[in-house]
Protein backbone atom coordinates (compact mmCIF):
# COMPACT_ATOMS: atom_id res chain seq x y z
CA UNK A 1 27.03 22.40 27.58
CA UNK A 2 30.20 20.06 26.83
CA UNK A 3 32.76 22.98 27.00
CA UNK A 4 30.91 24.24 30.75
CA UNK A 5 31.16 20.44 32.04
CA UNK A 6 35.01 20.29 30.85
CA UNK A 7 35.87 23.69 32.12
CA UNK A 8 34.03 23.16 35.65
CA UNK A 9 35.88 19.50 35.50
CA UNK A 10 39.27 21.00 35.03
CA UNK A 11 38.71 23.97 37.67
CA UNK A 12 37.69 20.93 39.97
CA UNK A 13 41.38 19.06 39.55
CA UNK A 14 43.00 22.93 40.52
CA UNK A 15 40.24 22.76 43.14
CA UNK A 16 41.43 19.64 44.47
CA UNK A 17 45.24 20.49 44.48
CA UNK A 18 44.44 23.68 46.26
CA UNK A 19 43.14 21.30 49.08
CA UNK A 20 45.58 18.95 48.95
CA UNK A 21 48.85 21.04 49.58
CA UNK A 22 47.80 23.36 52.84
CA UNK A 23 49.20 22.81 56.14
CA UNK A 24 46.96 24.04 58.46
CA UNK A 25 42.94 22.89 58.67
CA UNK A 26 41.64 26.31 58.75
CA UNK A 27 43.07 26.98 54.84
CA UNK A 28 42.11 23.19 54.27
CA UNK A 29 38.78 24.14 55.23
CA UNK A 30 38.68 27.23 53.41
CA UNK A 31 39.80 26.36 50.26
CA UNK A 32 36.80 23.13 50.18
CA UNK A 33 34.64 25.83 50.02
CA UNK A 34 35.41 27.15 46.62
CA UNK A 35 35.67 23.04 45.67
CA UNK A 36 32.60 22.30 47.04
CA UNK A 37 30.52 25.31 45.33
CA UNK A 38 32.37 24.34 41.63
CA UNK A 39 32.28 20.68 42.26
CA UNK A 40 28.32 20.48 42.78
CA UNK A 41 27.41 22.31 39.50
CA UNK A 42 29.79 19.91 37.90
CA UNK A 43 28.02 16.92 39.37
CA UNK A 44 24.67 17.91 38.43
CA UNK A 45 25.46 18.89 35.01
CA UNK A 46 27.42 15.09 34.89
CA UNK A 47 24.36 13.46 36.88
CA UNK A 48 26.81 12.29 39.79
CA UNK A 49 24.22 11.84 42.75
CA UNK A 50 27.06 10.89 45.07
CA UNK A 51 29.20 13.89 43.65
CA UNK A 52 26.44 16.45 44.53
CA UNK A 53 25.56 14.76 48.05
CA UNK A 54 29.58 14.84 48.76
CA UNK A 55 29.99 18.32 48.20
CA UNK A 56 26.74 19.50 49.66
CA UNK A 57 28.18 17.48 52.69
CA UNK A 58 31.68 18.87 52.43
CA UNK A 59 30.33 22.26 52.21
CA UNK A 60 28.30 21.42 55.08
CA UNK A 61 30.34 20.32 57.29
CA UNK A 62 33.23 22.74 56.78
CA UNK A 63 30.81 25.66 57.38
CA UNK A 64 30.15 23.77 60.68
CA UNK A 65 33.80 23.04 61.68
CA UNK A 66 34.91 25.96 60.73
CA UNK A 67 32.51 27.85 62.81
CA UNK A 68 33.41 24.97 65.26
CA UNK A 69 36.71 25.00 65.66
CA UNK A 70 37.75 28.89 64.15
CA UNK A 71 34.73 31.65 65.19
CA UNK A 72 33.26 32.37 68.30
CA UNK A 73 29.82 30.76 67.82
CA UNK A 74 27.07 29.75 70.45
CA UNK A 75 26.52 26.29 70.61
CA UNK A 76 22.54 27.25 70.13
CA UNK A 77 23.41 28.60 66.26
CA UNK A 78 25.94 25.47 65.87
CA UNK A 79 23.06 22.85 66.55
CA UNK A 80 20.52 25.06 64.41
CA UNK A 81 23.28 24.76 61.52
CA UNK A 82 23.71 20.95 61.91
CA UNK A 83 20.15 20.49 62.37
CA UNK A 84 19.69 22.23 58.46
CA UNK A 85 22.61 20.65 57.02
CA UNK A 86 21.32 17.26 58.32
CA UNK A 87 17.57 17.73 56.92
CA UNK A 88 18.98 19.42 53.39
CA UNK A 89 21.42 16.37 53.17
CA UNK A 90 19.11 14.01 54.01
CA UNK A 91 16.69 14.86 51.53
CA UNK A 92 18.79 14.86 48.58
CA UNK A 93 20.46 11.54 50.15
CA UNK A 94 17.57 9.73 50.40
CA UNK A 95 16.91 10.55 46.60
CA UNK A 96 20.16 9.10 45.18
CA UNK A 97 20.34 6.17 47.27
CA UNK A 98 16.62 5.64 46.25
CA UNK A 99 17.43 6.30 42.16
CA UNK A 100 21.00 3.68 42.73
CA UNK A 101 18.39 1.09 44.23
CA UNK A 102 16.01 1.35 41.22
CA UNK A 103 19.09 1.04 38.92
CA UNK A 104 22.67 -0.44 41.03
CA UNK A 105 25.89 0.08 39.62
CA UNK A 106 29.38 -0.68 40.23
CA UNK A 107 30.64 2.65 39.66
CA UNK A 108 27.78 4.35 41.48
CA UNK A 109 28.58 2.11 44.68
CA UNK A 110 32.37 2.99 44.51
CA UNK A 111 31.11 6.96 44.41
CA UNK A 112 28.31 6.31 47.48
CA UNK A 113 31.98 4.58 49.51
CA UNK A 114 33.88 7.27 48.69
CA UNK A 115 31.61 10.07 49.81
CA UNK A 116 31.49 8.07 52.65
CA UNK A 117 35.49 7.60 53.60
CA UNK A 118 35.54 12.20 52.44
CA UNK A 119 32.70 12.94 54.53
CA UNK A 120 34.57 11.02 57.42
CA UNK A 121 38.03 12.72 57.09
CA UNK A 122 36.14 16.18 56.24
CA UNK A 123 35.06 15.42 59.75
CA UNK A 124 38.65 15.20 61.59
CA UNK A 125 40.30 17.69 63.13
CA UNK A 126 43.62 15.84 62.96
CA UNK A 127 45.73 16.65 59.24
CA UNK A 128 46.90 13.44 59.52
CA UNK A 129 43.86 11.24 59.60
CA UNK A 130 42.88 13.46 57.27
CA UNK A 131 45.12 12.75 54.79
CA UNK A 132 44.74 9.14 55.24
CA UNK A 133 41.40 8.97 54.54
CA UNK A 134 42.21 11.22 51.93
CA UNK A 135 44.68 8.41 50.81
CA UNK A 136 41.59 5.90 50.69
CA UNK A 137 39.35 8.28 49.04
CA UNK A 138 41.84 8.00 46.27
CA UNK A 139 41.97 5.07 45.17
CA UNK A 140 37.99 3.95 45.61
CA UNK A 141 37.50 7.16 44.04
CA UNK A 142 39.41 5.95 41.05
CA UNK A 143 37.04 2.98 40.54
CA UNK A 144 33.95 5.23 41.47
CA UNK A 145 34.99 7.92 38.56
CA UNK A 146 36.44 5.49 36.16
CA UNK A 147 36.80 7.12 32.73
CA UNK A 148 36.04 10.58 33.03
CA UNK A 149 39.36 12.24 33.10
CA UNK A 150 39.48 15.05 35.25
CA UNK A 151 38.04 12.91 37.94
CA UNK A 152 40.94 10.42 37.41
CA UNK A 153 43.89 12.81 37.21
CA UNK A 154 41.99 14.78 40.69
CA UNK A 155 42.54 11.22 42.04
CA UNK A 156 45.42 9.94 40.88
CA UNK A 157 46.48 13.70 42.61
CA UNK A 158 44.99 12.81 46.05
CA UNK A 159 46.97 9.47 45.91
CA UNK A 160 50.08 11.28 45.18
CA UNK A 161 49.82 14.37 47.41
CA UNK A 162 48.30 12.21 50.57
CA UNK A 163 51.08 9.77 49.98
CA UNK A 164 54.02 12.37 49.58
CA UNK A 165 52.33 14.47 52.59
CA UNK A 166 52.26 11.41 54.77
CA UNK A 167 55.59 10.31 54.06
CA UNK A 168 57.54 14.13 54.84
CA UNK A 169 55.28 15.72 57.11
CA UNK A 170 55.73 13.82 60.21
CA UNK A 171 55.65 17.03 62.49
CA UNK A 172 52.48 17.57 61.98
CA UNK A 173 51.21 13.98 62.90
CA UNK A 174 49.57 15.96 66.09
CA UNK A 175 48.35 18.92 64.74
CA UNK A 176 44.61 19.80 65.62
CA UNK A 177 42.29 22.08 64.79
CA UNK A 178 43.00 24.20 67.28
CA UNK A 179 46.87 24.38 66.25
């Protein structure tokens, strides 16, 4: 079970570079897919409640941008597919915050604030908010995650990528979703 964990941890930090150097938020989008999908049997296997709720969130919410912003979808099917997303998450939401009330953490509350600052830029259709949130993420991720590894370098990579995409990129300070 140890060698599955490590393997799915290390696939998560290419995961997470994948997402960090697109340019466009159709790839971005894209590419959280394959994240999300590795990243939640990693968090289960780890027992990260946040960890499964954010990528059952990310996936959920890029399958609704996506369809959003990239497909020609009725607005009907869109509200159906929030509507399940919102009920599934809620569920499984309602579980973890209930289990970190029975037994409050540090580190647990640093991985609830950071699902909440990704499930906020996972939201924006600007890169550039994006990647500041992104930014954020980072470094309460780093206290959320502290002393697994893999979670730490994927961090410590967000902090570096956001930072070095911020800094160069100023052309696409405008870009949108539709771009």
């Amino acid at each position: 079970m140890e060698l599955i964990t490590e393997a799915l941890g290390w696939s998560s930090v290419a995961f997470y570079i994948s997402l960090t150097i697109f340019n466009s938020m159709k790839a971005t989008r894209f590419a959280a897919f394959g994240s999300s999908a590795n990243d939640i049997v990693w968090a289960v296997l780890m027992g990260w409640h946040a960890k499964v709720i954010l990528n059952l969130s990310v996936a959920s919410i890029n399958a609704y941008r996506y369809a959003k912003d990239f497909m020609n979808v009725s607005r009907e099917l869109l509200f159906v597919l929030a509507a399940m997303m919102t009920v599934g998450i809620g569920y499984i939401f309602y579980t973890a915050v209930s289990s970190f009330i029975a037994e409050p953490s540090l580190t647990v509350g640093f991985q609830f604030a950071d699902l909440a600052v990704i499930l906020v830029a996972m939201y924006m259709t600007c890169l550039r908010k994006y990647r500041v949130l992104m930014l954020i993420s980072g470094f309460v991720g780093m206290v959320g995650y502290y002393g697994n590894p893999q979670m730490m370098i994927i961090k410590a990579l967000v902090i570096g990528i956001m930072s070095y995409k911020l800094l160069t990129n100023k052309k696409e300070e405008t870009e949108t979703a539709a771009a």
